[in-house]
N, C-alpha and C. Protein backbone atom coordinates (compact mmCIF):
# COMPACT_ATOMS: atom_id res chain seq x y z
N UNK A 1 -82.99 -62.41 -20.93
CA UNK A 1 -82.18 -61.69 -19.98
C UNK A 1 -83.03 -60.59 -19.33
N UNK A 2 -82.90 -60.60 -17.89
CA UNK A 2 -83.09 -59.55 -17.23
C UNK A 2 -83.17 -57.91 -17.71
N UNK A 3 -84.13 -57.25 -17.93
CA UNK A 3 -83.76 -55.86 -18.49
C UNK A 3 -82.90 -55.35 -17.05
N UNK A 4 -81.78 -54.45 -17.53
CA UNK A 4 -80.66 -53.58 -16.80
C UNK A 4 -80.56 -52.44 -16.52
N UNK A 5 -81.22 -52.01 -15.62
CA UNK A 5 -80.85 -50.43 -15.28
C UNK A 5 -79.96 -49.96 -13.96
N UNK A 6 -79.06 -48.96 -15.31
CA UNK A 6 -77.79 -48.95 -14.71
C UNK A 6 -77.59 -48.13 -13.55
N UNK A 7 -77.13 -48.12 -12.38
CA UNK A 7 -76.63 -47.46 -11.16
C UNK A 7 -75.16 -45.99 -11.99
N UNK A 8 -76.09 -45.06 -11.92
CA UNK A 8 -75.06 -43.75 -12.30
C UNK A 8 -74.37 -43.26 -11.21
N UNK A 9 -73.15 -42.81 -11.08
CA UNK A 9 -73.06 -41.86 -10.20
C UNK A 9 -72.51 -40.53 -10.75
N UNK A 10 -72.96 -38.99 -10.64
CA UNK A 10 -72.50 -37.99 -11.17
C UNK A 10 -71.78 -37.23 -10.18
N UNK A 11 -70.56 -36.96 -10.62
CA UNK A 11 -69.98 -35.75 -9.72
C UNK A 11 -70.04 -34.48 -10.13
N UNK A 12 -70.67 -33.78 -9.39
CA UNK A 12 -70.87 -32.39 -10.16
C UNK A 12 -70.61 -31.16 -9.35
N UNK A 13 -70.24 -30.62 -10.17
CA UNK A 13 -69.90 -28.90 -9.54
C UNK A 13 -71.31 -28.35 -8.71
N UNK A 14 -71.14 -27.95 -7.84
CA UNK A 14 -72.18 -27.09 -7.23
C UNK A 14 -72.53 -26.23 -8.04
N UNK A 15 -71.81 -25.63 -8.54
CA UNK A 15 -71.93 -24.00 -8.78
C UNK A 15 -72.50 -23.92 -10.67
N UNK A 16 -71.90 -25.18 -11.36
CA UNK A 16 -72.33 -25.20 -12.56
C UNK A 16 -73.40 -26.24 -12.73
N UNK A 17 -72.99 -27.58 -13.28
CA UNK A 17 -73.49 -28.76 -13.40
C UNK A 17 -74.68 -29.13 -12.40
N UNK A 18 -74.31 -29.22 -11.37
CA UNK A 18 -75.42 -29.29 -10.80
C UNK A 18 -76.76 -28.71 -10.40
N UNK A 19 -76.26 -27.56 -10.72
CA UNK A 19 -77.50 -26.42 -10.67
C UNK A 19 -78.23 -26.52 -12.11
N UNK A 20 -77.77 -27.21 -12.99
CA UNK A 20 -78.06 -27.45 -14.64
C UNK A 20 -79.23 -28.85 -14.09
N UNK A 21 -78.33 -30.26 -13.46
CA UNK A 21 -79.48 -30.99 -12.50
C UNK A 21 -80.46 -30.49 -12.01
N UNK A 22 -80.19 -29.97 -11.38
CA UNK A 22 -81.33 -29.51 -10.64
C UNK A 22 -82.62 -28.72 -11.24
N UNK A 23 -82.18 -28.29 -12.49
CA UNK A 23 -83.20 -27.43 -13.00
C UNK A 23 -84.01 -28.62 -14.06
N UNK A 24 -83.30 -29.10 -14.57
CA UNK A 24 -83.88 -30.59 -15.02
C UNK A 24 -84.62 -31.58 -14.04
N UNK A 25 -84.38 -31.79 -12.82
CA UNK A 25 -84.87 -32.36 -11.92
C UNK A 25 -86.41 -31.59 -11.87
N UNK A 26 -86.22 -30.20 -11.24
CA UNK A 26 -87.48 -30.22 -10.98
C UNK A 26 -88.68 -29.81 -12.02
N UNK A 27 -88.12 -29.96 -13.81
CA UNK A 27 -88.81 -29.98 -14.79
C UNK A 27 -89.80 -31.06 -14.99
N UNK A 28 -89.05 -32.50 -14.13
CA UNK A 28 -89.23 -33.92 -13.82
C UNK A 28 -89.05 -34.09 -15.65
N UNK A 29 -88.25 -33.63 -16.22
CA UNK A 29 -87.72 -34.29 -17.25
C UNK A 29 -86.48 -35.31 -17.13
N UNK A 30 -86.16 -35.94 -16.35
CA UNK A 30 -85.33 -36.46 -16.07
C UNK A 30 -85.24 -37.86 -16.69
N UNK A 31 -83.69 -38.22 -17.07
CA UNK A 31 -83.38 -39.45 -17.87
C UNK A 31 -84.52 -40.69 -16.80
N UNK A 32 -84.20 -41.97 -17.22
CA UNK A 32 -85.14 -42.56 -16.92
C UNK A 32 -84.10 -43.97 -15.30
N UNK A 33 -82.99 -43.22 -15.69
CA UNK A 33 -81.85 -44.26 -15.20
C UNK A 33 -81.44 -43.44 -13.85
N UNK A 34 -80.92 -44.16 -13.14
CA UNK A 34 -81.28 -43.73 -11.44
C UNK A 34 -79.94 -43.25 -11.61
N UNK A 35 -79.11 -41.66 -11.14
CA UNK A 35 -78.24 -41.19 -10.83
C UNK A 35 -78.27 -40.51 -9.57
N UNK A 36 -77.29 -41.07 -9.30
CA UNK A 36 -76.99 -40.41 -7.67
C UNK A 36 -75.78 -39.18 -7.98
N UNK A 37 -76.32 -37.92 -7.80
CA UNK A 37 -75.52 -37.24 -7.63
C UNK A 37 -74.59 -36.64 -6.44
N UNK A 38 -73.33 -36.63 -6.24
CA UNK A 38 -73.03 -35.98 -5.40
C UNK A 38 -72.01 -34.91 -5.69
N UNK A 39 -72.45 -33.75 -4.84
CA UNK A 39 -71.91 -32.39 -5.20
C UNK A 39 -70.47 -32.00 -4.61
N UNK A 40 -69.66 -31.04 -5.53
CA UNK A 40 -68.35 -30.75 -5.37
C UNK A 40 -67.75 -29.16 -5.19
N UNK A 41 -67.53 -28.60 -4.33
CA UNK A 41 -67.54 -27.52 -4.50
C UNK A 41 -66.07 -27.11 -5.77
N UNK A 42 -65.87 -27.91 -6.31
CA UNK A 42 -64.98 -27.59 -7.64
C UNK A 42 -64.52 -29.18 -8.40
N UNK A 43 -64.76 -29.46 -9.60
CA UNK A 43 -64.53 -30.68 -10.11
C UNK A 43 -63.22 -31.39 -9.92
N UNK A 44 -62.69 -29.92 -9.82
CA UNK A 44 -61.16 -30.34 -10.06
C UNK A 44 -60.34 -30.89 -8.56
N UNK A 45 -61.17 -31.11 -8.09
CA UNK A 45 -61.08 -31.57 -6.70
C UNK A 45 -60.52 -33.29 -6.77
N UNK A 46 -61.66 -33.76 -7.36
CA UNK A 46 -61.84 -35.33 -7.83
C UNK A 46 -60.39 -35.93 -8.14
N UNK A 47 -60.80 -37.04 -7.76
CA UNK A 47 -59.25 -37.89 -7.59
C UNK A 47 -59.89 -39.06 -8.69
N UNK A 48 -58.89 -39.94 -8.68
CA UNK A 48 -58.84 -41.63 -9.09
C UNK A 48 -59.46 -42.64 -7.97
N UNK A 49 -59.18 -42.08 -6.66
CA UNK A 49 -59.30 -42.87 -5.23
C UNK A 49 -61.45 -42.73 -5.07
N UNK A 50 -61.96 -41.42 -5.52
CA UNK A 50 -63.41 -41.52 -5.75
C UNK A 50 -64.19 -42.24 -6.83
N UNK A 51 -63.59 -41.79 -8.10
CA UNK A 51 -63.84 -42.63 -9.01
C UNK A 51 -63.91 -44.13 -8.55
N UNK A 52 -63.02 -44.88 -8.13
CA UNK A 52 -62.66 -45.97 -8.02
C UNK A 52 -63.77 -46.80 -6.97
N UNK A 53 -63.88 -45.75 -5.51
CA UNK A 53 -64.78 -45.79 -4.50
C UNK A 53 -66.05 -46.14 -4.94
N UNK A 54 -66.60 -45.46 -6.06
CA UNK A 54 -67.92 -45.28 -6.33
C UNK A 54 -68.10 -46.49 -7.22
N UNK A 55 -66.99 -47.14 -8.19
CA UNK A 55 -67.58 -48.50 -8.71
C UNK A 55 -67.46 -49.11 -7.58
N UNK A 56 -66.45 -49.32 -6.37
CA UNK A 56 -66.67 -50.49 -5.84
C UNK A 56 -67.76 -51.08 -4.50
N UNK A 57 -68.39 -49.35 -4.82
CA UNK A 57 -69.96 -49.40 -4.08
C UNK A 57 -71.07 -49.81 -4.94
N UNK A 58 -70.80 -50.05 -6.14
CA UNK A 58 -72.10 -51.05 -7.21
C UNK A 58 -72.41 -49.75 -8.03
N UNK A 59 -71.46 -48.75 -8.35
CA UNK A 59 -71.73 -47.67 -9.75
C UNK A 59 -71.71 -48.79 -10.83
N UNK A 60 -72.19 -48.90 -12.01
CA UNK A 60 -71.88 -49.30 -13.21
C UNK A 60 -71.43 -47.98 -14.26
N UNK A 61 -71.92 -47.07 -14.11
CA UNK A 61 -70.66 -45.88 -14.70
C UNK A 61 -71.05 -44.53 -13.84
N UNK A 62 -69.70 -43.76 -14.15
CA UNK A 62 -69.47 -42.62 -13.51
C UNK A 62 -69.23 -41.35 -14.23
N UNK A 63 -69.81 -40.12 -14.14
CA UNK A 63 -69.47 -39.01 -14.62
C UNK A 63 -69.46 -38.00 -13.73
N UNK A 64 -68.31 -37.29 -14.55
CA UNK A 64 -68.38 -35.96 -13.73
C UNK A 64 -68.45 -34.76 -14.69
N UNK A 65 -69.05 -33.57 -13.79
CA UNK A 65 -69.98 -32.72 -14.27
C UNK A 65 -69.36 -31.28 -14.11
N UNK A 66 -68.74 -30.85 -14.82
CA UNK A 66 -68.51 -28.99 -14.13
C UNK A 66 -68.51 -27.76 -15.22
N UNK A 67 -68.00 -26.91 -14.85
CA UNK A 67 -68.61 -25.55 -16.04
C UNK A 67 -67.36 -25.79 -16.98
N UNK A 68 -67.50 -25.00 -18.06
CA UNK A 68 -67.11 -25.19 -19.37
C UNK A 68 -65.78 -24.61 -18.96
N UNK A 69 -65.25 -24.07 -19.86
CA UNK A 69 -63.85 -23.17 -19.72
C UNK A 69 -64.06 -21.86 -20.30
N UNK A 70 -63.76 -21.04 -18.34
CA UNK A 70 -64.31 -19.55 -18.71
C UNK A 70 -65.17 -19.62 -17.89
N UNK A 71 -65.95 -20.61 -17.37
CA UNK A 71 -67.45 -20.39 -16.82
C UNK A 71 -66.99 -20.99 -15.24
N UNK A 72 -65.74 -21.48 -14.91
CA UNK A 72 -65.22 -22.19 -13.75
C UNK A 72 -64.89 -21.20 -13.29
N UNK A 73 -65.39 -21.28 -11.24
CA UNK A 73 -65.22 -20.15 -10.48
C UNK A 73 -64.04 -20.54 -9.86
N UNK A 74 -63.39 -21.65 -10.33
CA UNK A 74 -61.71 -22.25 -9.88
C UNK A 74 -61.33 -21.88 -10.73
N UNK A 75 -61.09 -21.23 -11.88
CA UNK A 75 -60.30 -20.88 -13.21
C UNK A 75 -60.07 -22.44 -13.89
N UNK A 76 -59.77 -23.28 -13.76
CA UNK A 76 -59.93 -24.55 -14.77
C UNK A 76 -60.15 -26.37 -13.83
N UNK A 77 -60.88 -26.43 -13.36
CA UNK A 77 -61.68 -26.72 -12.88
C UNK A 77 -61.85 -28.17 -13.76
N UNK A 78 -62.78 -27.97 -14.63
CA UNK A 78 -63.14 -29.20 -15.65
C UNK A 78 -61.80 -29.58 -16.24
N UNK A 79 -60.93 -28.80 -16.71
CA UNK A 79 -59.75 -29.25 -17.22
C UNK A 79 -58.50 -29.97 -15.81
N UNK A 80 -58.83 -29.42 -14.91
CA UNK A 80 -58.26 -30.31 -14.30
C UNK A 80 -58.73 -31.66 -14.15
N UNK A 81 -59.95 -31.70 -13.92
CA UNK A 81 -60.62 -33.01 -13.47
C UNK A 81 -60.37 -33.83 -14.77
N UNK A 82 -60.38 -33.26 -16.07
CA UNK A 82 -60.25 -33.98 -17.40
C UNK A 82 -59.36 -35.16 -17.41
N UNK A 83 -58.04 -34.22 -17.33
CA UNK A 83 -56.54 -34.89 -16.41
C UNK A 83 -56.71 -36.02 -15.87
N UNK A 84 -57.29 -35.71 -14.83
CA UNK A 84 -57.43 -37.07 -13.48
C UNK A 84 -58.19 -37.99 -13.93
N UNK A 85 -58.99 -37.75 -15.16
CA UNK A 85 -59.75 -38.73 -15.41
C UNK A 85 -59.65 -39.27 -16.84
N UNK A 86 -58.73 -38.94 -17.54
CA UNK A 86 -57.90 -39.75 -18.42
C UNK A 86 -56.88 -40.67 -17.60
N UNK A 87 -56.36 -40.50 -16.19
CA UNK A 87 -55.20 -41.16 -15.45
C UNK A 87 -56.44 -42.49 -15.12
N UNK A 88 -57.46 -42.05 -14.96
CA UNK A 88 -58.27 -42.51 -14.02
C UNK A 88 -58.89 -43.95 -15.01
N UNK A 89 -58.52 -43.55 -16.39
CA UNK A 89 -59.46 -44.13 -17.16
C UNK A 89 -58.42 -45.89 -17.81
N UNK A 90 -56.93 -45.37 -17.21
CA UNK A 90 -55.57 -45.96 -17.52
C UNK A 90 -55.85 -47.00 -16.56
N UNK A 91 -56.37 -46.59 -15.24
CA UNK A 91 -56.43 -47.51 -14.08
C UNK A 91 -57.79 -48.62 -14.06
N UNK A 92 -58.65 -47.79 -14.60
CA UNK A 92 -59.81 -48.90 -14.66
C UNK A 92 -59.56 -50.13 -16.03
N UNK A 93 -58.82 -49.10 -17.19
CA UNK A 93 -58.21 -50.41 -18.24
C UNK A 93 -57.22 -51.57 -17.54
N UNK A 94 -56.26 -51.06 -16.59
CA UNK A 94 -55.69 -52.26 -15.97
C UNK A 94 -56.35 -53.27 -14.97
N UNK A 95 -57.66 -52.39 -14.41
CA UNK A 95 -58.27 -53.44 -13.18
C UNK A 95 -59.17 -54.51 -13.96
N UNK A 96 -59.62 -54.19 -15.51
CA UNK A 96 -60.38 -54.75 -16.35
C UNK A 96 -61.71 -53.89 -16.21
N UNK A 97 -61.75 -53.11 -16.15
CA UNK A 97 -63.22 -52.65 -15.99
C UNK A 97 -63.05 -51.46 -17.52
N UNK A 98 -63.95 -51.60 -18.23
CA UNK A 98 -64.16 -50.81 -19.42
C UNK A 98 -64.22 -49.39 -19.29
N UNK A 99 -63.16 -48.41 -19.61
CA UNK A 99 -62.97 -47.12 -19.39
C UNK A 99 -64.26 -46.02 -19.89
N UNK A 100 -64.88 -47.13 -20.96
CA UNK A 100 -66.15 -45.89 -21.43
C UNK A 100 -67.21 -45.76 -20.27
N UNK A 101 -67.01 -46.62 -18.99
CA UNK A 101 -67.95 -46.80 -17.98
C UNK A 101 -67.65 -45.41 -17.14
N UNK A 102 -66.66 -44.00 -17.51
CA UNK A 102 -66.15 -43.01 -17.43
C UNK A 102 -66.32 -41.80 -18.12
N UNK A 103 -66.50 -40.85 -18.07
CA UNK A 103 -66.54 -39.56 -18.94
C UNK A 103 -67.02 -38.39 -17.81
N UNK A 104 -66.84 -37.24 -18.73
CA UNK A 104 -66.31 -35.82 -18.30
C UNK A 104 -67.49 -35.29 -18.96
N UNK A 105 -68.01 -34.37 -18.47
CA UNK A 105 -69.24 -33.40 -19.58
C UNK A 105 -69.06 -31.53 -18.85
N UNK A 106 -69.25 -30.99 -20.09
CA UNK A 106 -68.84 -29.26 -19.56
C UNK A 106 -70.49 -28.92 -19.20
N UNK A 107 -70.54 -27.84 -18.16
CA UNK A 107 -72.34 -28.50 -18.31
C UNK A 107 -72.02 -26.89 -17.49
N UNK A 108 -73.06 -25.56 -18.28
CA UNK A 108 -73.13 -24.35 -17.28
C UNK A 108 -74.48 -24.67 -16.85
N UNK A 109 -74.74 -23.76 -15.85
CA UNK A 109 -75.52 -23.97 -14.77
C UNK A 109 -77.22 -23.96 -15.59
N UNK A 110 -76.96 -23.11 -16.74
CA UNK A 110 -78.53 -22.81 -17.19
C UNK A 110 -78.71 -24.30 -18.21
N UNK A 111 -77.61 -24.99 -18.50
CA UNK A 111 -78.05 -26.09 -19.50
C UNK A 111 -78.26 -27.42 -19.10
N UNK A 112 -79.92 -27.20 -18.64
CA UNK A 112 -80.22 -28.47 -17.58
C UNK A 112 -80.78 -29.72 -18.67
N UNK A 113 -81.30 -29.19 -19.91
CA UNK A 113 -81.42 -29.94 -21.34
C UNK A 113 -80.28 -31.45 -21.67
N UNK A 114 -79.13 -30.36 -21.52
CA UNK A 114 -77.72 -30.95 -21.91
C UNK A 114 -76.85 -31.76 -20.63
N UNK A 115 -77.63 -31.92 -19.62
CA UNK A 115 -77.22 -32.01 -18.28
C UNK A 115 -78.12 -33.55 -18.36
N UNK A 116 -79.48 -33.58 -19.04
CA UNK A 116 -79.79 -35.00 -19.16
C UNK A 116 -79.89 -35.81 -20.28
N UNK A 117 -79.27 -35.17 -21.36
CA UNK A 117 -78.14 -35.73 -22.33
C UNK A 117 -77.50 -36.38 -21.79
N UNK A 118 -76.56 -35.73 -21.53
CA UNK A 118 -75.31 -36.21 -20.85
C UNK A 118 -75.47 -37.78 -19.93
N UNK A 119 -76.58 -37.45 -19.09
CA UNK A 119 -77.13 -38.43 -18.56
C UNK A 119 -77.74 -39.69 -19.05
N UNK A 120 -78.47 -39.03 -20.19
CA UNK A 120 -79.36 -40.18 -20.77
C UNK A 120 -77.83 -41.22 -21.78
N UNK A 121 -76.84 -40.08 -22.05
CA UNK A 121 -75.41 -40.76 -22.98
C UNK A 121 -75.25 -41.54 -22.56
N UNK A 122 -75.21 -41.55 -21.25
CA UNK A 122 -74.28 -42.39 -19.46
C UNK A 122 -74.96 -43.70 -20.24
N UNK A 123 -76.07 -43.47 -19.79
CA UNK A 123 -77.06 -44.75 -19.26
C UNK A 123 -76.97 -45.95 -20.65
N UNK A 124 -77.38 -44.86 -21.56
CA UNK A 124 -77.59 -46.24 -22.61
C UNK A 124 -76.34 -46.48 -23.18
N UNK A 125 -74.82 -45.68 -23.04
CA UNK A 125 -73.88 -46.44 -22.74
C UNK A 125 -73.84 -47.70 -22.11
N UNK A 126 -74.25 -47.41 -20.64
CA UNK A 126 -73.77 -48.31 -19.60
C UNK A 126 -74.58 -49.60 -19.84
N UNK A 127 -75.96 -49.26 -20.07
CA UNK A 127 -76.71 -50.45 -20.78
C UNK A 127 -76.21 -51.45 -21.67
N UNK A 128 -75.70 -50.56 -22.28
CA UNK A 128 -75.10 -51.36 -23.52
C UNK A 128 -73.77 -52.37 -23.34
N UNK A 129 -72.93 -51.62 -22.23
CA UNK A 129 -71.41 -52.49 -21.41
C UNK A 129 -72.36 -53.79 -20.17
N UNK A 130 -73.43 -53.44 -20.33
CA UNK A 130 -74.09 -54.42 -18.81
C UNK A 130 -73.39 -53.65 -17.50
N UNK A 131 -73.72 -54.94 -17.11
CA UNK A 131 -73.79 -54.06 -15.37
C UNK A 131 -71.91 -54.43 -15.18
N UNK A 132 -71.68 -53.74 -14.01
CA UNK A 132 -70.09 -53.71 -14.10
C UNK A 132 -69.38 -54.84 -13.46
N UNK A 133 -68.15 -55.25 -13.69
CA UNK A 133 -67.42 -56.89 -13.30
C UNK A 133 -67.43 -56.59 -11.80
N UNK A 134 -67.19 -55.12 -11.36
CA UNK A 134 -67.51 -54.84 -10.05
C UNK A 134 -68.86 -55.00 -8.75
N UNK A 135 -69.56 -55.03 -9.78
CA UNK A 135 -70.94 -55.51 -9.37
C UNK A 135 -71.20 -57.09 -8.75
N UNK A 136 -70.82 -57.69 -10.10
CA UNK A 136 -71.05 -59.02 -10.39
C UNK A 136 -69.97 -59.72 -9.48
N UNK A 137 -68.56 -59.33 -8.92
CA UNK A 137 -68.02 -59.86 -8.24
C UNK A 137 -68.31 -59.76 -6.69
N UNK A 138 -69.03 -58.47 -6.26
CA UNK A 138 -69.77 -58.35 -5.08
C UNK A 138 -70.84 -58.98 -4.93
N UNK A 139 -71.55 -59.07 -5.77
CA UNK A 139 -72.96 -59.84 -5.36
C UNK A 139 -72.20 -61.54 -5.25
N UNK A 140 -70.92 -62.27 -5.56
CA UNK A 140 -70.61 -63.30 -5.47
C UNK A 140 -70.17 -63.52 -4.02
N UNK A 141 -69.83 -62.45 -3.77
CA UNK A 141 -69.15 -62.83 -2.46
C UNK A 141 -69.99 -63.16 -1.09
């Protein structure tokens, strides 16, 4: 079999998480698995309708990224997005797509270490589920 490297997508807070990226980025310590980040000016923003968007553009898993609790410049922020993405995680179990291809990480701005944890978690998760039914049904068509 083909070795698999998985298509990430991270949603991340500007203000926390991603600035944690970014400091990992330009350490060039970075996981080894291609994540596309795109930035949020609050996590808690994030819907089911993005999540969903982003597998059916060829994500094989998705995370999102924002400050801890206490450290959110929305006051709860990650806990909202938590929410939406337990709803979120109900909807990908009914479309058939494996919910662990999903997760949430608290990430402040200085913990760019734990920011490609988090990342490197993603990946050899996603490795491990293969590439997504979403994938494999686009490339059929």
């Amino acid at each position: 079999m083909k070795h698999f490297e998985p298509t990430i997508v991270a949603f991340c807070c500007t203000f926390c998480a991603d600035n944690a990226g970014l400091g990992a980025r330009s350490k060039k310590s970075v996981n080894t698995s291609p994540v596309r980040v795109i930035k949020l000016p609050c996590v808690g923003k994030i819907d089911a309708i993005h999540v969903l968007k982003a597998f059916a553009a060829g994500a094989d898993g998705v995370f999102v990224a924002g400050g801890p609790f206490g450290q959110c410049r929305f006051m709860e922020g990650l806990t909202t997005a938590q929410k939406k993405m337990e709803y979120t995680k109900k909807l990908l179990r009914e479309l058939g797509i494996e919910p662990e291809r999903l997760e949430t990480f608290a990430l402040s701005q200085e913990e760019g270490k734990q920011y490609n944890e988090a990342a490197e978690e993603m990946a050899k998760r996603i490795r491990a589920l293969g590439p997504s039914k979403l994938k494999k049904t686009k490339k059929a068509a």
